[in-house]
N, C-alpha and C. Protein backbone atom coordinates (compact mmCIF):
# COMPACT_ATOMS: atom_id res chain seq x y z
N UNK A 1 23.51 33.07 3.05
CA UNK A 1 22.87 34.29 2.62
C UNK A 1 22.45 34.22 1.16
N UNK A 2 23.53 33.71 0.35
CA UNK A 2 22.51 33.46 -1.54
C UNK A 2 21.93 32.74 -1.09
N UNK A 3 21.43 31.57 -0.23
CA UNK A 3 20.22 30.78 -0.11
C UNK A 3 19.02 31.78 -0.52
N UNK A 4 18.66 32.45 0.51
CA UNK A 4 17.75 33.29 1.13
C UNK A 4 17.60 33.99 -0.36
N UNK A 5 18.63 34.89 -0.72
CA UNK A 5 18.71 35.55 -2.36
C UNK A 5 17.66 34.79 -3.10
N UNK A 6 18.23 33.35 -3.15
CA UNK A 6 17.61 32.58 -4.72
C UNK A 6 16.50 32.83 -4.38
N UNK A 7 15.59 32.39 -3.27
CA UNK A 7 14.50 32.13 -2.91
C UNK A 7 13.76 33.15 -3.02
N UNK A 8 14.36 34.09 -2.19
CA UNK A 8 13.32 35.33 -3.00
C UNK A 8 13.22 35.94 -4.42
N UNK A 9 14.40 35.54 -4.93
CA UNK A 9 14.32 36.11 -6.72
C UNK A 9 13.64 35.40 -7.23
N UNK A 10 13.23 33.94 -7.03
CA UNK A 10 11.96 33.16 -7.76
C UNK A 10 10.67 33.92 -7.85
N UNK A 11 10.64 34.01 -6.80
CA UNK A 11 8.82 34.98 -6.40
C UNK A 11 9.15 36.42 -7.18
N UNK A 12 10.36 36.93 -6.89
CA UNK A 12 10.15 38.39 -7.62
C UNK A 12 9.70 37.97 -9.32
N UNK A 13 10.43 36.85 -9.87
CA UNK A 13 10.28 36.71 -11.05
C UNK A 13 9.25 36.26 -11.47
N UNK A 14 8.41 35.40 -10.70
CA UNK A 14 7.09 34.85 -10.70
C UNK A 14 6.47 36.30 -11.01
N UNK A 15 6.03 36.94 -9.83
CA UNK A 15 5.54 38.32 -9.78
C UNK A 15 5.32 39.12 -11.22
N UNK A 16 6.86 39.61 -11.30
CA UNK A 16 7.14 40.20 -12.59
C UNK A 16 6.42 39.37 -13.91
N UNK A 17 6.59 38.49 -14.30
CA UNK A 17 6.22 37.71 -15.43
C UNK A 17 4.93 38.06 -14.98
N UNK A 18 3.90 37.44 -13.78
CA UNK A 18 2.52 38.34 -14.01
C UNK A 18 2.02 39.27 -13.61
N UNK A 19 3.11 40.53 -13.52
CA UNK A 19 2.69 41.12 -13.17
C UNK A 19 2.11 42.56 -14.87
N UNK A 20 3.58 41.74 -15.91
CA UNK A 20 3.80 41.89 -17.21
C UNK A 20 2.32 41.38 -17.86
N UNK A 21 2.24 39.75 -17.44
CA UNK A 21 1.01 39.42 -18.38
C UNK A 21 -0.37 40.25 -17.68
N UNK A 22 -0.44 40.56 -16.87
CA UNK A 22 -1.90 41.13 -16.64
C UNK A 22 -1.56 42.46 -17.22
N UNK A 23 -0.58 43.05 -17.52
CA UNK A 23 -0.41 44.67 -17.94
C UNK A 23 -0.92 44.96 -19.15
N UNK A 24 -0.33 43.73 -19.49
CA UNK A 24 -0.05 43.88 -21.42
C UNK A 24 -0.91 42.67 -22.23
N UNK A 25 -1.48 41.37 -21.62
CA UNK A 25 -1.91 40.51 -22.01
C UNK A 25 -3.41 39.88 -21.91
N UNK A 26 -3.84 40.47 -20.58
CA UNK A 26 -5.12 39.77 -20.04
C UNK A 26 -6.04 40.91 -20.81
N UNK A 27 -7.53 40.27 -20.49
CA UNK A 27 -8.44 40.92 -21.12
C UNK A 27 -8.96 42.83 -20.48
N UNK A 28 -8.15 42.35 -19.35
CA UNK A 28 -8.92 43.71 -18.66
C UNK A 28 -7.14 44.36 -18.65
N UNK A 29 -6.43 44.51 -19.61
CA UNK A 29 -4.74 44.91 -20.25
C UNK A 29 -5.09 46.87 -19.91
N UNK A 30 -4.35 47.42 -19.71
CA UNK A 30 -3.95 48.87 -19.71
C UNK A 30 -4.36 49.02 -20.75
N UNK A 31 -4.15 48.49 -22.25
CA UNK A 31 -4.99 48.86 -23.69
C UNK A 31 -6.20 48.90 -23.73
N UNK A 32 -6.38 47.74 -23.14
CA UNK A 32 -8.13 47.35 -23.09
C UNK A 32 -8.74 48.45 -21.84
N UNK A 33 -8.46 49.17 -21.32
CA UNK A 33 -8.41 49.76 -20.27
C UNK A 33 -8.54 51.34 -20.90
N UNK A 34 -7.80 51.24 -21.41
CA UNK A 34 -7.66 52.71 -22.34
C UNK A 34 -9.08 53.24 -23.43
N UNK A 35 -8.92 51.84 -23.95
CA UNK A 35 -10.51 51.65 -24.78
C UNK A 35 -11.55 52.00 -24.44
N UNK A 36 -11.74 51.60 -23.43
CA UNK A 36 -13.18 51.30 -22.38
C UNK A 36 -13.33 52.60 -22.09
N UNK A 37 -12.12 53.21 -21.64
CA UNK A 37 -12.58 54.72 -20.86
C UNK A 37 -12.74 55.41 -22.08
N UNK A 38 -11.68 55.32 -23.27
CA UNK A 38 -12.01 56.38 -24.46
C UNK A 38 -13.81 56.53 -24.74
N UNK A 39 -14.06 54.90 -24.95
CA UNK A 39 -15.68 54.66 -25.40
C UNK A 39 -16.36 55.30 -24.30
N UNK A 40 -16.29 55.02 -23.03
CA UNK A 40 -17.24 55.73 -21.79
C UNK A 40 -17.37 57.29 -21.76
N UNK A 41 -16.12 58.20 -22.21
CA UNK A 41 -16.04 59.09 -22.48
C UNK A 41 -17.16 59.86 -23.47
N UNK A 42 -17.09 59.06 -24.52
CA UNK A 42 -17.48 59.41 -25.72
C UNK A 42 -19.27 59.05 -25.56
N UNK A 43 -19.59 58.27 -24.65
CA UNK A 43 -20.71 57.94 -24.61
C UNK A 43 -21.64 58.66 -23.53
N UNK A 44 -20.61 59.07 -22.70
CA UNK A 44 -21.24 60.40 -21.63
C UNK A 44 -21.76 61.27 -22.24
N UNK A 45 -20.31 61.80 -23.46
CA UNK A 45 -20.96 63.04 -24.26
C UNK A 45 -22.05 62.90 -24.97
N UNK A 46 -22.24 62.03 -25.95
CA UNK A 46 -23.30 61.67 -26.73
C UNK A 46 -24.59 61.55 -25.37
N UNK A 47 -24.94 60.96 -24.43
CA UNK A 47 -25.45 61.06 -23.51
C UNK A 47 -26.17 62.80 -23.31
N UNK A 48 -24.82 63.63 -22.93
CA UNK A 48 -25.36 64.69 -22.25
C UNK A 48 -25.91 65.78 -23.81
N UNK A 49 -25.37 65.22 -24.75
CA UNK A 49 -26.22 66.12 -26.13
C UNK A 49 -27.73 65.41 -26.13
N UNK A 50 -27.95 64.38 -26.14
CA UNK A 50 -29.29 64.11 -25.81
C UNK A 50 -30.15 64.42 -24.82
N UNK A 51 -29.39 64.43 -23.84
CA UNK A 51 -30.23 65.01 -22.87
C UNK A 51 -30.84 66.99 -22.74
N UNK A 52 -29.77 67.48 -23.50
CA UNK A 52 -30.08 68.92 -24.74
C UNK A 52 -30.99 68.49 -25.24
N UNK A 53 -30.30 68.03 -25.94
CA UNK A 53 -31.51 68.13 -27.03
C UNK A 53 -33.14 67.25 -26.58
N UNK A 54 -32.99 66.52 -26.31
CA UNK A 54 -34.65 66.38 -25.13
C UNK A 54 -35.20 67.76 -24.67
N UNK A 55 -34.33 68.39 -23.68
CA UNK A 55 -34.85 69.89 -23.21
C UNK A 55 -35.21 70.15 -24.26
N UNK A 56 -34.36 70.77 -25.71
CA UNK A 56 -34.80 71.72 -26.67
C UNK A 56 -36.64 71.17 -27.10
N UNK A 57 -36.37 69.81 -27.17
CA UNK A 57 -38.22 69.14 -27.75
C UNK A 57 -39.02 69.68 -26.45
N UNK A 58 -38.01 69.18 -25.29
CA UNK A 58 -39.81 69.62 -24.49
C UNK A 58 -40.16 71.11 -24.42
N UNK A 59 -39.08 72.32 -24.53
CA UNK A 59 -39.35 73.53 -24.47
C UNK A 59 -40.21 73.66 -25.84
N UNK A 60 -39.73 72.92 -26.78
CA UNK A 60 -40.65 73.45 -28.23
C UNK A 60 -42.14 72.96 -28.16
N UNK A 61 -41.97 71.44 -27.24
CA UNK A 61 -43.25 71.07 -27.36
C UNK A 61 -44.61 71.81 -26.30
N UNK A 62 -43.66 72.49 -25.14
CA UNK A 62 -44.55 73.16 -24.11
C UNK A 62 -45.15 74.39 -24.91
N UNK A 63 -44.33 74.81 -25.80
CA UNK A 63 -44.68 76.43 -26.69
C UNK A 63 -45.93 76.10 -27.32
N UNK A 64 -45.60 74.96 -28.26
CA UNK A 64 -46.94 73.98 -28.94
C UNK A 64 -47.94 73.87 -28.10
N UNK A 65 -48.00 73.63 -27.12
CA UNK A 65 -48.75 73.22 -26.33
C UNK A 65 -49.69 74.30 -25.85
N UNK A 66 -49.01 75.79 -25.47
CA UNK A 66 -49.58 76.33 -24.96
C UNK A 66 -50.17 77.88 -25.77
N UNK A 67 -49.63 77.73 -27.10
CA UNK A 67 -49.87 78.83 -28.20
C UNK A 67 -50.93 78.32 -29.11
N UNK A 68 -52.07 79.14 -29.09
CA UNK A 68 -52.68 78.43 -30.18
C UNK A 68 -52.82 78.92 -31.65
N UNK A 69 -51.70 80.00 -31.99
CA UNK A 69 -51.44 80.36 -33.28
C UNK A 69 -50.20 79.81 -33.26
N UNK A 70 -49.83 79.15 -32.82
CA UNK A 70 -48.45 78.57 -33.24
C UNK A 70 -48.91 76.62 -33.68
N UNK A 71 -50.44 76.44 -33.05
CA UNK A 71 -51.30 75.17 -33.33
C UNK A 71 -51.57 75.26 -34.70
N UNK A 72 -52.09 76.24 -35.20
CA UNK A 72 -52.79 76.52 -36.26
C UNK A 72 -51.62 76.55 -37.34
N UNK A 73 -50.61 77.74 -37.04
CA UNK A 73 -49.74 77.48 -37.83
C UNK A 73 -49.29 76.08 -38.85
N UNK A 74 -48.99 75.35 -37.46
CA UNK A 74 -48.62 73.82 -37.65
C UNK A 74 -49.79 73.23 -38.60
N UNK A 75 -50.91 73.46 -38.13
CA UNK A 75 -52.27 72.50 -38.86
C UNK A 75 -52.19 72.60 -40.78
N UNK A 76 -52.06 74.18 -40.84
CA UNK A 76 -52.17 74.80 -41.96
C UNK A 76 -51.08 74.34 -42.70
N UNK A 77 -49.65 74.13 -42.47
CA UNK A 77 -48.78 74.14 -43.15
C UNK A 77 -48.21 72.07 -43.43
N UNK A 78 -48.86 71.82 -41.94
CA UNK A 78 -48.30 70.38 -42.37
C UNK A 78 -49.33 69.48 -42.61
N UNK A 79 -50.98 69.94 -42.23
CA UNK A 79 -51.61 69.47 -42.97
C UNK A 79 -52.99 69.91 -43.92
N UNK A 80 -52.39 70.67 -44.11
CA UNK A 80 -53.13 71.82 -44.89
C UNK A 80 -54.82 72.05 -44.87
N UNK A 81 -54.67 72.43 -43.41
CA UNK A 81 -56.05 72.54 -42.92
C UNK A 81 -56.21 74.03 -43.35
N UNK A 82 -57.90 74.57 -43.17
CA UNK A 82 -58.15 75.58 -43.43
C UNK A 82 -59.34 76.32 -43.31
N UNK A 83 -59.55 77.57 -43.17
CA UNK A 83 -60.47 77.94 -42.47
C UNK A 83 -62.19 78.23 -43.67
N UNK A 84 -62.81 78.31 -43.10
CA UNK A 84 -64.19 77.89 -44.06
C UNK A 84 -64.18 78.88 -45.09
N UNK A 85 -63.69 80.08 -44.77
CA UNK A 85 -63.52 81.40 -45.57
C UNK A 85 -62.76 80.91 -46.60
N UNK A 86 -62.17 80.17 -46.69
CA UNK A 86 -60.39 80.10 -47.48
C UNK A 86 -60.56 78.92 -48.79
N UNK A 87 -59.39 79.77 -49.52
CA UNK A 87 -58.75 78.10 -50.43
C UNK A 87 -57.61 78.24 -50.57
N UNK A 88 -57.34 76.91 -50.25
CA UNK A 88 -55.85 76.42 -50.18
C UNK A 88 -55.69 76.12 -51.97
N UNK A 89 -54.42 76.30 -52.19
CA UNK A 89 -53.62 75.52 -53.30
C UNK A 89 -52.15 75.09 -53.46
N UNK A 90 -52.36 74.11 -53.65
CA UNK A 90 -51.50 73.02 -53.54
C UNK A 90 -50.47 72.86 -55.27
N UNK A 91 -49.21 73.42 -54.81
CA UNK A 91 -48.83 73.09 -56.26
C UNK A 91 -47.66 72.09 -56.22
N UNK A 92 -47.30 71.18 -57.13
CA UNK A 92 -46.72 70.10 -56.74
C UNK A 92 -45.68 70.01 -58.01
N UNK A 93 -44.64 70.15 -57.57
CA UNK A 93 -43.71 69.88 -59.34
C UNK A 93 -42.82 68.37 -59.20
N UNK A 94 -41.96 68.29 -60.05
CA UNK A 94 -41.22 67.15 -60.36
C UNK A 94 -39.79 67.69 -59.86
N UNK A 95 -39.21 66.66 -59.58
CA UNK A 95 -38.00 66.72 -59.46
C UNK A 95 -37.28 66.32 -60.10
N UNK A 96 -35.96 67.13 -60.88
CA UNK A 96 -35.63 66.89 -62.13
C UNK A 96 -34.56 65.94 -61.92
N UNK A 97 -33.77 65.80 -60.86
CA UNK A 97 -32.69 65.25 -60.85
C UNK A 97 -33.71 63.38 -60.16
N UNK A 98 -34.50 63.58 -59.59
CA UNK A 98 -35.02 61.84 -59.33
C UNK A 98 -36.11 61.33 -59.35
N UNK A 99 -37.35 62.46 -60.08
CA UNK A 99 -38.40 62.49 -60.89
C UNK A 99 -39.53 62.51 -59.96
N UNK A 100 -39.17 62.17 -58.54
CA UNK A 100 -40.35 62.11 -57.91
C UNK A 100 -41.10 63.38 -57.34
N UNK A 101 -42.49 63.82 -57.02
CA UNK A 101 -43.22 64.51 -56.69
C UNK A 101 -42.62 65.23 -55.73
N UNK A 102 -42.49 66.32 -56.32
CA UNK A 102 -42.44 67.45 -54.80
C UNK A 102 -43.40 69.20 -54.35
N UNK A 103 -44.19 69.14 -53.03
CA UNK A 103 -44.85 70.00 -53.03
C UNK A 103 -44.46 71.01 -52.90
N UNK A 104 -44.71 72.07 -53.45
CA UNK A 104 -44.22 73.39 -53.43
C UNK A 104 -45.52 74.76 -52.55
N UNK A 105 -44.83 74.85 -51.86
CA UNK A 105 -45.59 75.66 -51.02
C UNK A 105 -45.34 77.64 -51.27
């Protein structure tokens, strides 16, 4: 009957020893395991804020699209278009803290 014993406590110990190194040692480890899902986690979320924020551009861009005082708006202010009646002026100061040009609207 210890025959039978030894023989099977080899294999349990075999087992155990890898059952230890794949837990704690191999590349795909419960740590490494832990990682992967933390990062997958974190990358769903970042995922589903983009996918927000996409909606928010295409709702802003359909508004654009379909307002044409909200066109004009845009024309006038970012590129200072203007109507034949009109004059624009453009005043432009310095910036004191890094000297470069800034327009003042």
């Amino acid at each position: 009957m210890k025959i039978i014993g030894a023989k099977w406590f080899k294999y349990v110990i075999v087992l155990l020893i890898f059952g230890i190194w794949i837990f704690f040692f191999d590349d795909y480890s419960w740590s490494e395991q832990r990682k992967l899902n933390a990062q997958l986690k974190e990358l769903r979320k970042e995922l589903q804020e983009t996918e927000k924020q996409i909606k928010e551009y295409e709702l802003k861009n359909n508004t654009i699209e379909n307002d044409l005082k909200i066109k004009e708006a845009i024309g006038r202010e970012n590129y200072f278009m203007k109507r034949d009646d009109e004059d624009v002026y453009i005043f432009v100061t310095e910036d004191e803290e890094t000297g470069e040009l800034v327009l003042f609207e």
